[in-house]
PDB file of N, CA and C in Angstrom:
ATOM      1  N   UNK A   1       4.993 -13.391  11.259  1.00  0.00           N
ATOM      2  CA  UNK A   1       5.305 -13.635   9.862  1.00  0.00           C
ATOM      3  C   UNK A   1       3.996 -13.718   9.084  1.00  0.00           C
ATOM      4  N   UNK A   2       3.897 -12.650   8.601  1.00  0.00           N
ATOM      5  CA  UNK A   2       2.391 -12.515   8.033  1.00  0.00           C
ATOM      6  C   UNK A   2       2.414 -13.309   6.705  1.00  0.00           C
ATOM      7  N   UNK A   3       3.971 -13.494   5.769  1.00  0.00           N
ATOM      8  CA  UNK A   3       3.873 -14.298   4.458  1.00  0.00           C
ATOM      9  C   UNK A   3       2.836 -15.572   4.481  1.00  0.00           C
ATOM     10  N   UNK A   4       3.239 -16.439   6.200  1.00  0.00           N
ATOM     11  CA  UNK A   4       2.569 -17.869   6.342  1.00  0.00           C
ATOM     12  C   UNK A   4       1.067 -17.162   6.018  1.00  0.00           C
ATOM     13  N   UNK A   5       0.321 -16.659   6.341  1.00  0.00           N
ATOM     14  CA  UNK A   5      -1.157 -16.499   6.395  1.00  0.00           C
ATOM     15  C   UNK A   5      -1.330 -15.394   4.677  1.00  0.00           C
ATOM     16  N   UNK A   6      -0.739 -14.761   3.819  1.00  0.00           N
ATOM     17  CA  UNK A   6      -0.707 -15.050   2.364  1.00  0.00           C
ATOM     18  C   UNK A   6      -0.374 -16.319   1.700  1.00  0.00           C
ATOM     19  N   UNK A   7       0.439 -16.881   1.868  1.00  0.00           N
ATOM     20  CA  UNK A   7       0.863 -18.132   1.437  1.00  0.00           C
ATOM     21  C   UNK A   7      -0.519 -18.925   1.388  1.00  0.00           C
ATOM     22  N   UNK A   8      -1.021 -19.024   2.633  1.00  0.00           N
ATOM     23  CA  UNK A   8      -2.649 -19.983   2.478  1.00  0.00           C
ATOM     24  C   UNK A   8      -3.286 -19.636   1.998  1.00  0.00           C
ATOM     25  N   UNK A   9      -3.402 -17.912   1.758  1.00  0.00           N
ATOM     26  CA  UNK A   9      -4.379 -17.520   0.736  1.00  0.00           C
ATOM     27  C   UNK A   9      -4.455 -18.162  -0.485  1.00  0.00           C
ATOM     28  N   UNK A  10      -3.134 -17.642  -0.748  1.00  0.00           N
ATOM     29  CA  UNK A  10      -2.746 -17.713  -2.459  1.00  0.00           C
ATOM     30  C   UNK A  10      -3.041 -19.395  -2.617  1.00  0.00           C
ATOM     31  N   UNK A  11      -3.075 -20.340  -2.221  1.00  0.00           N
ATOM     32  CA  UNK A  11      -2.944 -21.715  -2.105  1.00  0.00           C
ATOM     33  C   UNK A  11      -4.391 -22.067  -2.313  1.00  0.00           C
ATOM     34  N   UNK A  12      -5.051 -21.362  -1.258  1.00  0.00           N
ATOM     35  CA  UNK A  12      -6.391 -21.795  -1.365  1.00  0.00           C
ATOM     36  C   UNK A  12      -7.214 -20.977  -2.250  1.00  0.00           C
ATOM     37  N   UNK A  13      -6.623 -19.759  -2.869  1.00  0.00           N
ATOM     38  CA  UNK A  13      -7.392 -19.307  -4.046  1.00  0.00           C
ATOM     39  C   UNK A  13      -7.046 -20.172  -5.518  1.00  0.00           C
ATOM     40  N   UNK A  14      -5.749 -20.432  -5.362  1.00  0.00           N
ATOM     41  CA  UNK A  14      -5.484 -21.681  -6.810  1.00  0.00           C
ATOM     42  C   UNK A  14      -6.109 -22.818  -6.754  1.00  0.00           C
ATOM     43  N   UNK A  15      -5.972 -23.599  -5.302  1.00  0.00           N
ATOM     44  CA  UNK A  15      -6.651 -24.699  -5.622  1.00  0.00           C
ATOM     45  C   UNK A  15      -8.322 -24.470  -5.936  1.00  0.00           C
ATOM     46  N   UNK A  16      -8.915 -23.414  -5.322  1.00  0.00           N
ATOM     47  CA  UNK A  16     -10.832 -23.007  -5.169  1.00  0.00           C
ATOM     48  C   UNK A  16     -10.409 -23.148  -7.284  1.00  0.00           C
ATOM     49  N   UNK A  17      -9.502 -22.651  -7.918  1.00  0.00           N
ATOM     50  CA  UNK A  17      -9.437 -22.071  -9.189  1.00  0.00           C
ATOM     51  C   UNK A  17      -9.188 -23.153 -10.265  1.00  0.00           C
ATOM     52  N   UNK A  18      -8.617 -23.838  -9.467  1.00  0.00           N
ATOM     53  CA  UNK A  18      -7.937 -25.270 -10.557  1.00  0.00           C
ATOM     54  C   UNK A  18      -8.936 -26.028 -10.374  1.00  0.00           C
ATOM     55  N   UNK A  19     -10.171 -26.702  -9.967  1.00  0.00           N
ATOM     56  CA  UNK A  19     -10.969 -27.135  -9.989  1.00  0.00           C
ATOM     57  C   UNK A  19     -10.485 -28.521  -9.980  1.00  0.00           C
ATOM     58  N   UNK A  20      -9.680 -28.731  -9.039  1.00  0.00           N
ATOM     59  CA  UNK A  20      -9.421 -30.246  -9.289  1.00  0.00           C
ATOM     60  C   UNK A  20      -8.040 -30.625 -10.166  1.00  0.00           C
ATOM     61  N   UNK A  21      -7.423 -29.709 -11.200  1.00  0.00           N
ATOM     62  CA  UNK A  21      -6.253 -29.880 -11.778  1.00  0.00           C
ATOM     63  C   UNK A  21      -5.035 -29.478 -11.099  1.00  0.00           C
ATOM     64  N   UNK A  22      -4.235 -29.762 -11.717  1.00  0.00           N
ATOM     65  CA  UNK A  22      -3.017 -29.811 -11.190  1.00  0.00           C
ATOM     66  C   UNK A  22      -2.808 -28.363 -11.345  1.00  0.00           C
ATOM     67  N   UNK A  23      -1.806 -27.135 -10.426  1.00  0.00           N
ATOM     68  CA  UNK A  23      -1.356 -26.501 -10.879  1.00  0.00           C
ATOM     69  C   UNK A  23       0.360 -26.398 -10.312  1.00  0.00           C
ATOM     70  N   UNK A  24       0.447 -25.979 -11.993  1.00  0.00           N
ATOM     71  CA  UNK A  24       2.206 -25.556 -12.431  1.00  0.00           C
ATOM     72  C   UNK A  24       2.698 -24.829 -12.018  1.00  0.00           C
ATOM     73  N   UNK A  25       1.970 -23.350 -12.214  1.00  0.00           N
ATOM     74  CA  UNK A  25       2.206 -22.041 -11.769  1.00  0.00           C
ATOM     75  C   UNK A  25       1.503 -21.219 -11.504  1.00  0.00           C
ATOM     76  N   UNK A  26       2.066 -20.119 -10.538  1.00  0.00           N
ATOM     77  CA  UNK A  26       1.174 -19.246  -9.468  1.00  0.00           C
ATOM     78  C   UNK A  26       1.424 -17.688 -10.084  1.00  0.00           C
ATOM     79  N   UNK A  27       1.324 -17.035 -10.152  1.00  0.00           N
ATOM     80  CA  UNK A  27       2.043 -15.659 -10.803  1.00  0.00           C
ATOM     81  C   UNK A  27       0.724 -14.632  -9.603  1.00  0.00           C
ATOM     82  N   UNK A  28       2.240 -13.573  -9.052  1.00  0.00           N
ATOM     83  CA  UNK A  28       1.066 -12.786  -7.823  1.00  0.00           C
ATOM     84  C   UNK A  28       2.090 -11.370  -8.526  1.00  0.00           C
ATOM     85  N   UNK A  29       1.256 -10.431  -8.114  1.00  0.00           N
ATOM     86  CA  UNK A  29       1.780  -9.088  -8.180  1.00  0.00           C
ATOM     87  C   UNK A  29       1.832  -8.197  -6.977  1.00  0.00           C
ATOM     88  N   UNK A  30       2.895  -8.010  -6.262  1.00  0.00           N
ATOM     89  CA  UNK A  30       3.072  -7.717  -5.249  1.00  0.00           C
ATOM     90  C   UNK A  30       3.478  -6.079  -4.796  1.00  0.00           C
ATOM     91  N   UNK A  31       2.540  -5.242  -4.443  1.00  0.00           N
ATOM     92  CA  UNK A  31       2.987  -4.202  -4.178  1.00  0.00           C
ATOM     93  C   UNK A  31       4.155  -3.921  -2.891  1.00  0.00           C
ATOM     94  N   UNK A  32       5.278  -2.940  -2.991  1.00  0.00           N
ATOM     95  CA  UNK A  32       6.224  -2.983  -2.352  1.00  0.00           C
ATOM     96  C   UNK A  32       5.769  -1.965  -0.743  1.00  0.00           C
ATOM     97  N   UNK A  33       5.043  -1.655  -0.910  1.00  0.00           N
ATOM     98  CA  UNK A  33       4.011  -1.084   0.147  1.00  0.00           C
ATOM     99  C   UNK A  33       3.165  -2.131   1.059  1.00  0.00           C
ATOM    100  N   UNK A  34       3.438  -3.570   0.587  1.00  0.00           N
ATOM    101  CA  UNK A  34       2.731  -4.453   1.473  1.00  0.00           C
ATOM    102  C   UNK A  34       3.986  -5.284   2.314  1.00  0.00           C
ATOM    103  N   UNK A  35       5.156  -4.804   2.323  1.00  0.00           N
ATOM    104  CA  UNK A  35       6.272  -5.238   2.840  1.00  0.00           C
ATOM    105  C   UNK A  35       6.311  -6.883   3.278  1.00  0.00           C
ATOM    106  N   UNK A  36       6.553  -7.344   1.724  1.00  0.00           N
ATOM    107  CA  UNK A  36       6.059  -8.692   1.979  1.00  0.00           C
ATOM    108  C   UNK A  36       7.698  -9.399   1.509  1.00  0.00           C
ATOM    109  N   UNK A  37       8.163 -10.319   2.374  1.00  0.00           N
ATOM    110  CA  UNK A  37       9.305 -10.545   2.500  1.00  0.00           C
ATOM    111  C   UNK A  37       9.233 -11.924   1.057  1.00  0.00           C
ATOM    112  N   UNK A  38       9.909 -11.890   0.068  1.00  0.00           N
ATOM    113  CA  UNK A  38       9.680 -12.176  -0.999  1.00  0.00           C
ATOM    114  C   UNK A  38      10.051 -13.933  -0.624  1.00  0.00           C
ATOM    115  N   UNK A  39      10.970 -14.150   0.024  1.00  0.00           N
ATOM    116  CA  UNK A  39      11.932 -15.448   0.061  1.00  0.00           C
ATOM    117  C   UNK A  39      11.023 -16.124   0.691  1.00  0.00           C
ATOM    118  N   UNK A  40      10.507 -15.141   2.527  1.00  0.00           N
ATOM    119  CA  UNK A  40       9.461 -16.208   3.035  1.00  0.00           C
ATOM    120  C   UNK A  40       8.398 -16.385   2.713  1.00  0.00           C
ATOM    121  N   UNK A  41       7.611 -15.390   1.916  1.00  0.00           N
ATOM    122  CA  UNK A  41       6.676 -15.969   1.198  1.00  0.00           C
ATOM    123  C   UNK A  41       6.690 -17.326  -0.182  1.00  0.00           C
ATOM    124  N   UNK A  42       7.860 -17.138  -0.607  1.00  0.00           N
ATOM    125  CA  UNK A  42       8.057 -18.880  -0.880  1.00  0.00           C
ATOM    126  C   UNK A  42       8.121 -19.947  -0.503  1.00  0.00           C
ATOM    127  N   UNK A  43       8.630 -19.757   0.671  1.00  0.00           N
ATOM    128  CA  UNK A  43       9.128 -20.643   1.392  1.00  0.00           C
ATOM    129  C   UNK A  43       7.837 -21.434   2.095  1.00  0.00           C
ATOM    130  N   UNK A  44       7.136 -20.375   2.610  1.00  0.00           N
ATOM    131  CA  UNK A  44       5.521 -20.581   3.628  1.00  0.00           C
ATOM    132  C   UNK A  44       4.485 -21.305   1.906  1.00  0.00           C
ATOM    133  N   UNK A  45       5.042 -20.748   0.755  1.00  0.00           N
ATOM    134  CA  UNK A  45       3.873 -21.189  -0.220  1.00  0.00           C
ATOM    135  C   UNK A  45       3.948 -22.808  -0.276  1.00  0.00           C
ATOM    136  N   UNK A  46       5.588 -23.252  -0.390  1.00  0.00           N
ATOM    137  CA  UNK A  46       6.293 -24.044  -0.892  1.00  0.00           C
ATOM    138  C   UNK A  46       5.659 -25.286   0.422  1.00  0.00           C
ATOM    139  N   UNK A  47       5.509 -25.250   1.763  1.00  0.00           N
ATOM    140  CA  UNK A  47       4.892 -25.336   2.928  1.00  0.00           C
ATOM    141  C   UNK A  47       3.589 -25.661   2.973  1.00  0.00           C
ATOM    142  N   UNK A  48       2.640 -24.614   2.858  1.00  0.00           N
ATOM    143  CA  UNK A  48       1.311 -24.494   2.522  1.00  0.00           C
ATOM    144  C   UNK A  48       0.746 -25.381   1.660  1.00  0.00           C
ATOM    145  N   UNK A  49       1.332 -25.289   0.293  1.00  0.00           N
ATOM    146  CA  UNK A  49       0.877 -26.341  -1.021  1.00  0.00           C
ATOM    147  C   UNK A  49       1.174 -27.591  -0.546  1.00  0.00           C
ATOM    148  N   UNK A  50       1.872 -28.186   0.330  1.00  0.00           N
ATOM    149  CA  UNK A  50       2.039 -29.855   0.294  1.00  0.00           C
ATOM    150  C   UNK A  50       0.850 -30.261   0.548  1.00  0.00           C
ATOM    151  N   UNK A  51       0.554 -31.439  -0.290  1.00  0.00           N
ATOM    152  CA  UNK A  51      -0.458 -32.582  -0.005  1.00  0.00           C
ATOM    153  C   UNK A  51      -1.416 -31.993  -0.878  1.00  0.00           C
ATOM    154  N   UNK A  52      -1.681 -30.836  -1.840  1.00  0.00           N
ATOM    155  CA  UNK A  52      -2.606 -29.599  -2.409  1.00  0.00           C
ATOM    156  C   UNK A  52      -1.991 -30.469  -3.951  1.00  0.00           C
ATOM    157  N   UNK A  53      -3.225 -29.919  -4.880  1.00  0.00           N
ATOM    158  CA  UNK A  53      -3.320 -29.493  -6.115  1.00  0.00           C
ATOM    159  C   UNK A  53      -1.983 -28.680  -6.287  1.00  0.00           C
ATOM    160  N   UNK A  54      -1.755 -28.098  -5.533  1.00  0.00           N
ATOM    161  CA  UNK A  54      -0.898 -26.722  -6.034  1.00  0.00           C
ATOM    162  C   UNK A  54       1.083 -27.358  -5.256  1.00  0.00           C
ATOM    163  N   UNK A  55       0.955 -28.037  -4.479  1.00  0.00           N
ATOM    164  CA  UNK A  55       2.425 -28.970  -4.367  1.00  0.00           C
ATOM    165  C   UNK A  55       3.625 -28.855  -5.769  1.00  0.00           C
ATOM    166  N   UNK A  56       4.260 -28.504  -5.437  1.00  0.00           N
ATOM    167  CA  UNK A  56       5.434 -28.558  -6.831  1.00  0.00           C
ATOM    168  C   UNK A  56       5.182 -26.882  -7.638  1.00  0.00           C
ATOM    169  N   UNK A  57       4.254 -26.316  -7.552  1.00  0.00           N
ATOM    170  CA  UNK A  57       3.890 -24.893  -8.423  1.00  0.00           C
ATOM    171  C   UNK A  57       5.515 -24.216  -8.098  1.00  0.00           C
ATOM    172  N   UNK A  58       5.168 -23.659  -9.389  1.00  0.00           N
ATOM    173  CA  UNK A  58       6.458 -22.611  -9.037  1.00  0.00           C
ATOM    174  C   UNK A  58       5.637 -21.107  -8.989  1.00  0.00           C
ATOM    175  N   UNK A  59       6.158 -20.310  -8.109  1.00  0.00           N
ATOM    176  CA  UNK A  59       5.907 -19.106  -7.805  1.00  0.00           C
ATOM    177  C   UNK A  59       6.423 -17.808  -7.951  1.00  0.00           C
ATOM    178  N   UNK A  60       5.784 -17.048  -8.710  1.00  0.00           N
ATOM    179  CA  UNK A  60       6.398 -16.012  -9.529  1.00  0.00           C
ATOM    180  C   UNK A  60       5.780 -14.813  -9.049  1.00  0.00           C
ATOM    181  N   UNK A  61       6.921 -13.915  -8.272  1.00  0.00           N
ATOM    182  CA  UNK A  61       6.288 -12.823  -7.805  1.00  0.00           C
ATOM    183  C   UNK A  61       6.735 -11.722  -8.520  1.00  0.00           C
ATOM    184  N   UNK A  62       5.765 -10.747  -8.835  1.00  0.00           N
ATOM    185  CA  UNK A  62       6.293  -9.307  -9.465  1.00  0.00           C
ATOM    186  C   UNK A  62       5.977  -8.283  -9.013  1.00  0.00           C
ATOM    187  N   UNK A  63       6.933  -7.716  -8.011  1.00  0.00           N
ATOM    188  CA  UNK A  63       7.097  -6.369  -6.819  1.00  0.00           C
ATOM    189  C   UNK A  63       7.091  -5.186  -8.038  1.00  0.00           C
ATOM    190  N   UNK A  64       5.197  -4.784  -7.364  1.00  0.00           N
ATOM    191  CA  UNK A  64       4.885  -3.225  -7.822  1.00  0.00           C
ATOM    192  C   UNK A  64       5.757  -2.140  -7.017  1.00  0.00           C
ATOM    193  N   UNK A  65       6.136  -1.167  -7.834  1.00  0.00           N
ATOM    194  CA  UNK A  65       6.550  -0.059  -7.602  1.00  0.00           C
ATOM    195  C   UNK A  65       5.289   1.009  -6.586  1.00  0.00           C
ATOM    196  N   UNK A  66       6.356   1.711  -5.926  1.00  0.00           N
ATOM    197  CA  UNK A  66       5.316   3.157  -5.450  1.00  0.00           C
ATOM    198  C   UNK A  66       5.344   3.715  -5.772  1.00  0.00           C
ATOM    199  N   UNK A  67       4.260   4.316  -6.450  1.00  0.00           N
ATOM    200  CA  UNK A  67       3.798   5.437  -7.581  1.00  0.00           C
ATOM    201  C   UNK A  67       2.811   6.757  -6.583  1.00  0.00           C
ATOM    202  N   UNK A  68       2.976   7.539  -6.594  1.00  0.00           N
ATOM    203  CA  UNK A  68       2.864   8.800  -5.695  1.00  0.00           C
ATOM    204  C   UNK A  68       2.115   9.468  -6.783  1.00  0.00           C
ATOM    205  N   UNK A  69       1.125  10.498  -6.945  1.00  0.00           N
ATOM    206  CA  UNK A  69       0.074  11.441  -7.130  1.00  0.00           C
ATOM    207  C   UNK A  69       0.324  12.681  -6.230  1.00  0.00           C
ATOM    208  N   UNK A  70       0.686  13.537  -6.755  1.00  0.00           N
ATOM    209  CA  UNK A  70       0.698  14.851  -5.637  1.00  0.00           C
ATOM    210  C   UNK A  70      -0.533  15.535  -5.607  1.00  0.00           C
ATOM    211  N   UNK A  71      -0.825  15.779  -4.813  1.00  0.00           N
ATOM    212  CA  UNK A  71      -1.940  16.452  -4.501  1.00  0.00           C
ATOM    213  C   UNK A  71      -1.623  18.265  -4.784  1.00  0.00           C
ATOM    214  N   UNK A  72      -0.345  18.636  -4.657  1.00  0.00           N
ATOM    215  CA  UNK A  72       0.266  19.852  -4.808  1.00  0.00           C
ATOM    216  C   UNK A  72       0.152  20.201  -6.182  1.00  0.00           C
ATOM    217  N   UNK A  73       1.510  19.340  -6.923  1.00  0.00           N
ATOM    218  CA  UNK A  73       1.954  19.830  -7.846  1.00  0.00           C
ATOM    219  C   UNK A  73       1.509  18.721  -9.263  1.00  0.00           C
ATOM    220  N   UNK A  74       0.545  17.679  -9.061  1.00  0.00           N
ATOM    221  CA  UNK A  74       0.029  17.089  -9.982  1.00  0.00           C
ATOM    222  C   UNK A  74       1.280  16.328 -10.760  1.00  0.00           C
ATOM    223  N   UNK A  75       2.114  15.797 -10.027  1.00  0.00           N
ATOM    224  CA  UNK A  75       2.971  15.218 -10.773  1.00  0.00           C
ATOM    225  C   UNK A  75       3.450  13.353 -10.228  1.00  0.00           C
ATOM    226  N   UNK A  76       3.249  12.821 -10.847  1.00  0.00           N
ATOM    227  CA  UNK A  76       3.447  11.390 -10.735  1.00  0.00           C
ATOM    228  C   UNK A  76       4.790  10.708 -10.726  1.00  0.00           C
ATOM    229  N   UNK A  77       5.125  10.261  -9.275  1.00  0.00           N
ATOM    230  CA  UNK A  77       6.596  10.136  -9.042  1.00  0.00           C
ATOM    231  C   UNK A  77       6.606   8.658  -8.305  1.00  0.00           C
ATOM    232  N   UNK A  78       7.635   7.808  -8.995  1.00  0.00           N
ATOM    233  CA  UNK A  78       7.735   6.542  -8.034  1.00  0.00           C
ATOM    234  C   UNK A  78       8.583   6.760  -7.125  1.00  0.00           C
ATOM    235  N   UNK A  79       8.604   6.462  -5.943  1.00  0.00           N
ATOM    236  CA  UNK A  79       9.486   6.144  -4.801  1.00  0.00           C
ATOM    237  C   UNK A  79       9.945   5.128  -4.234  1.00  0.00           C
ATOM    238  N   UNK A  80      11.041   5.159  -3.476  1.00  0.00           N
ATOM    239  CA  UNK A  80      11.707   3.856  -3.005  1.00  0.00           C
ATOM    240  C   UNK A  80      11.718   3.772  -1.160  1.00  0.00           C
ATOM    241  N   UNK A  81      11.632   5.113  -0.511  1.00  0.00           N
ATOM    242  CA  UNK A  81      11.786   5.119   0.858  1.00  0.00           C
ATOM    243  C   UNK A  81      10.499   5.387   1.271  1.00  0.00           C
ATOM    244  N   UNK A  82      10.500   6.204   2.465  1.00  0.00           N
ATOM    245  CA  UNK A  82       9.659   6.294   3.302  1.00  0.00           C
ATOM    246  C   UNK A  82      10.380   8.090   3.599  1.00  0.00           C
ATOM    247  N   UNK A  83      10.022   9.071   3.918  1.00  0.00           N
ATOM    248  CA  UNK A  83       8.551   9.132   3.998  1.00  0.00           C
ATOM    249  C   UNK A  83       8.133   9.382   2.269  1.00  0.00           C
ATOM    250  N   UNK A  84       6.392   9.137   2.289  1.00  0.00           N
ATOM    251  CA  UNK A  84       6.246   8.912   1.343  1.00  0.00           C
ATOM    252  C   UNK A  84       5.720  10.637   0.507  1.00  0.00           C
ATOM    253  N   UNK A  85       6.765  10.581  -0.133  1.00  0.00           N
ATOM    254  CA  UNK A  85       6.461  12.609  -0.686  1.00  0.00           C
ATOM    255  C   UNK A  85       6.695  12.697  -1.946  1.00  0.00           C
ATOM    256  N   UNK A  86       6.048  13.408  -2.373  1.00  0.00           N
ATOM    257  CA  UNK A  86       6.223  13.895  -4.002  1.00  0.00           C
ATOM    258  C   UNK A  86       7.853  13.961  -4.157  1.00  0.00           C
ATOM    259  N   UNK A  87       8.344  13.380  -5.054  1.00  0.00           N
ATOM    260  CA  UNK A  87       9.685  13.433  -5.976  1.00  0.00           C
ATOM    261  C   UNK A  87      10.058  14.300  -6.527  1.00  0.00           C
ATOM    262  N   UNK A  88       8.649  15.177  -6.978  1.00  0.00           N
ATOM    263  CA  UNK A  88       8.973  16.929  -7.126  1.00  0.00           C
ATOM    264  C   UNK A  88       9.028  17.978  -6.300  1.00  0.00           C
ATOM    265  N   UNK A  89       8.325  17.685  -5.706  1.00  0.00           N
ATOM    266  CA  UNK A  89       8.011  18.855  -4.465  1.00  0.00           C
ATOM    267  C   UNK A  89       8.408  18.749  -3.541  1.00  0.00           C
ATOM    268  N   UNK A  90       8.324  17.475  -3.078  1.00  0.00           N
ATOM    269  CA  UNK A  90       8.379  17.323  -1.749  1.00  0.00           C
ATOM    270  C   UNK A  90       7.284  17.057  -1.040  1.00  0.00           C
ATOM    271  N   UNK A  91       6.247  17.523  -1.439  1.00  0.00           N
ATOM    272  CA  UNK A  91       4.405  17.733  -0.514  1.00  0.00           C
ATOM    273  C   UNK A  91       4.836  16.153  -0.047  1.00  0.00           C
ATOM    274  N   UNK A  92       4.236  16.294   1.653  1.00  0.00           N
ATOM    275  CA  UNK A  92       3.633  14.645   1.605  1.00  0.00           C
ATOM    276  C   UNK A  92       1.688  14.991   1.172  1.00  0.00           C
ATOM    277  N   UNK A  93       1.555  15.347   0.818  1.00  0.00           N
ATOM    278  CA  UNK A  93      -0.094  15.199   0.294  1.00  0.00           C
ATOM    279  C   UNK A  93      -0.069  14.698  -0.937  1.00  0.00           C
ATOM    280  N   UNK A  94       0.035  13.296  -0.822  1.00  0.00           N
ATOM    281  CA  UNK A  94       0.539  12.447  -2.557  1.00  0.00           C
ATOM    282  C   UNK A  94      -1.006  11.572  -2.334  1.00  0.00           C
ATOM    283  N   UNK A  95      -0.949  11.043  -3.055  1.00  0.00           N
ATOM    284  CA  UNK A  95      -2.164   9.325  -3.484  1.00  0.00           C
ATOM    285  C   UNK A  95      -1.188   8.620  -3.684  1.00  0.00           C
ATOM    286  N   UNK A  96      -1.406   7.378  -3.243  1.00  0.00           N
ATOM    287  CA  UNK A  96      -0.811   6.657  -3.855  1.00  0.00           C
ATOM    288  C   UNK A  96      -1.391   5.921  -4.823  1.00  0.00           C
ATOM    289  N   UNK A  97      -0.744   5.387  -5.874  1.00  0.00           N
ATOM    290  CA  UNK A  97      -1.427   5.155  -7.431  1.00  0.00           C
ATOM    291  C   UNK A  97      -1.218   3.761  -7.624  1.00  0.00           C
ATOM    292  N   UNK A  98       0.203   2.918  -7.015  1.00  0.00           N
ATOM    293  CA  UNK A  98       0.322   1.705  -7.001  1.00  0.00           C
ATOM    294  C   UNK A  98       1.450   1.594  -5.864  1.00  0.00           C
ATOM    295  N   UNK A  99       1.199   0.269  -5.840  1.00  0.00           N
ATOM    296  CA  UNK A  99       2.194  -0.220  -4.327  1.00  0.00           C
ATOM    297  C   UNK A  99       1.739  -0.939  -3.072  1.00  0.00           C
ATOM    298  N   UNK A 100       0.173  -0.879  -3.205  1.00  0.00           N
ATOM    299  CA  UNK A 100      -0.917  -1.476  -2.274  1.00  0.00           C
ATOM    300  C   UNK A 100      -1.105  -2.870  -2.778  1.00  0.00           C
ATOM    301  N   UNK A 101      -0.917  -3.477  -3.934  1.00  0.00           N
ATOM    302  CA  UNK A 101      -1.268  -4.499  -4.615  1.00  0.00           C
ATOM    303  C   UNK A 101      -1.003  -6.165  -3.680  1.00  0.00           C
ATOM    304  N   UNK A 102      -1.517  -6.943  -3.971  1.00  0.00           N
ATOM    305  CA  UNK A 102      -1.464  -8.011  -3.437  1.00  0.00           C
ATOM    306  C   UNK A 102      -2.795  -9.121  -4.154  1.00  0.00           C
ATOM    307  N   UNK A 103      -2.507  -9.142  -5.471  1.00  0.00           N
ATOM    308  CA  UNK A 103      -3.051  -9.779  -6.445  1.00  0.00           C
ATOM    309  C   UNK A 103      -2.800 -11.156  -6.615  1.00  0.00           C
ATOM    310  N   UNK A 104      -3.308 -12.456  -7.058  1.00  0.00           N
ATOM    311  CA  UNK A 104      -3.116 -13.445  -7.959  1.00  0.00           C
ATOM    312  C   UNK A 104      -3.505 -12.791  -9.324  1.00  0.00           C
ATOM    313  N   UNK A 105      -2.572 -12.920  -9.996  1.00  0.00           N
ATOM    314  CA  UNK A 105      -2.441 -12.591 -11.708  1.00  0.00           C
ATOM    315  C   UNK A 105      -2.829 -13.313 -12.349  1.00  0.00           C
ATOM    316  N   UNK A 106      -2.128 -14.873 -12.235  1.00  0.00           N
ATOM    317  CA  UNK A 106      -2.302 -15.525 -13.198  1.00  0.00           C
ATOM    318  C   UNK A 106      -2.165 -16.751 -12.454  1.00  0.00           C
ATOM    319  N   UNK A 107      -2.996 -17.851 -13.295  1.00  0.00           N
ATOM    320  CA  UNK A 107      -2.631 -19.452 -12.891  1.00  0.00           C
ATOM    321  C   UNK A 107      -1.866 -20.236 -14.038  1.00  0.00           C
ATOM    322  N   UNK A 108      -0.775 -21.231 -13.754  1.00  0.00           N
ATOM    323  CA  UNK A 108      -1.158 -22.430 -14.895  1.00  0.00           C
ATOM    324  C   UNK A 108      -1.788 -23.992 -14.303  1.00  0.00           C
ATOM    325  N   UNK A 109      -2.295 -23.885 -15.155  1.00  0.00           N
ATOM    326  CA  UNK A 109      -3.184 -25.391 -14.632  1.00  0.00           C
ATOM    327  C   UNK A 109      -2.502 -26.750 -15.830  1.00  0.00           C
ATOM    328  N   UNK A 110      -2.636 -27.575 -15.094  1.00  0.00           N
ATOM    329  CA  UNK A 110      -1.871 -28.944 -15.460  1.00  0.00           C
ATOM    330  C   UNK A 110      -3.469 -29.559 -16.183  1.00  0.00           C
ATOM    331  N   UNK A 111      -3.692 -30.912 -16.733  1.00  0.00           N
ATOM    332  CA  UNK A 111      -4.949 -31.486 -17.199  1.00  0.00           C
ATOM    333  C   UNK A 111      -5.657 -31.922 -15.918  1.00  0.00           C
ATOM    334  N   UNK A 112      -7.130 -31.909 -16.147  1.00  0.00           N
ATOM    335  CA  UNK A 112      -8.094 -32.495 -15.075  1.00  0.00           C
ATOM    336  C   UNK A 112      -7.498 -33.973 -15.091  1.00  0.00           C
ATOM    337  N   UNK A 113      -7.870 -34.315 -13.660  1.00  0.00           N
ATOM    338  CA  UNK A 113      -7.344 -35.573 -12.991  1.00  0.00           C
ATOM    339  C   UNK A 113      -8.172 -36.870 -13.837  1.00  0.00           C
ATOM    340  N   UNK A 114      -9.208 -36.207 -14.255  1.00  0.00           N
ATOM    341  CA  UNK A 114      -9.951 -37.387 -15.715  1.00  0.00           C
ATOM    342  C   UNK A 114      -9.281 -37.927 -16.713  1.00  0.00           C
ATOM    343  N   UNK A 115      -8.200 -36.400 -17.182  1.00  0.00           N
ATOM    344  CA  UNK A 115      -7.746 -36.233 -18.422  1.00  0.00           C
ATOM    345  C   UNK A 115      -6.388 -37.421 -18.337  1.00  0.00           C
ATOM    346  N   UNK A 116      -5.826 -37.401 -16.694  1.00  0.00           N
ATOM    347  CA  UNK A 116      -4.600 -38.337 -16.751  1.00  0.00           C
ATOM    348  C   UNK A 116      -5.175 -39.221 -16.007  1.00  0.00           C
ATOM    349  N   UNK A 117      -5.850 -39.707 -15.789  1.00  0.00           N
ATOM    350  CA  UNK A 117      -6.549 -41.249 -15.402  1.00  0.00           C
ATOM    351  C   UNK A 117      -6.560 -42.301 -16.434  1.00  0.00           C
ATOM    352  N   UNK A 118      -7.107 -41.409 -17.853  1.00  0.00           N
ATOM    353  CA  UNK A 118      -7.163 -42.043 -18.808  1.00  0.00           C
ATOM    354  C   UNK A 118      -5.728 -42.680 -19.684  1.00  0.00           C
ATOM    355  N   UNK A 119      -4.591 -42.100 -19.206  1.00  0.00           N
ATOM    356  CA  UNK A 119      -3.684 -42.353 -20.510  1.00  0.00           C
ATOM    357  C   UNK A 119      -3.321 -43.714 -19.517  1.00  0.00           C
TER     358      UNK A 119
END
């Protein structure tokens, strides 16, 4: 289950990021080419974050499409299966253009632990 060992990523790149604040929310962009099982990667985040800065975050994933480049016929086609071939042609001699992704997008961060010490 490769989600558990993203899950720590993503955990330990928010908390390296929040500097000590709380965070709310996680936002990742997930290419569908990294066959990343969407549920257990919540589940392993939801796991991972206890006892963390990042405990309670909600996690927002947004599954990139596969976007194909033909090498043939120069035409740009998303796909859903395997094998992976131009939508026009057919060629498998494509690029792929997106679908590899496995990004943190975005953070939200809560106030520095100063900021609620004080009230």
């Amino acid at each position: 289950m490769h989600e558990l060992a993203l899950a720590e990523a993503v955990v330990s790149i928010a908390e390296r990021h929040a500097e000590g604040r709380r965070v709310a929310r996680v936002e990742l962009a997930v290419g569908r080419l990294r066959q990343v099982v969407v549920d257990s990667l919540a589940f392993s985040f939801e796991l991972v974050a206890m006892g963390t800065p990042v405990e309670g975050a909600v996690l927002v994933v947004d599954e990139v499409p596969i976007v194909l480049a033909c090498d043939a016929c120069s035409a740009e086609t998303q796909v859903e299966t395997f094998p992976l071939a131009c939508g026009r042609c057919g060629s498998l001699e494509v690029q792929v253009r997106t679908g590899e992704e496995f990004h943190v997008v975005a953070l939200e961060l809560g106030e520095s632990r100063a900021a609620t010490a004080r009230r």
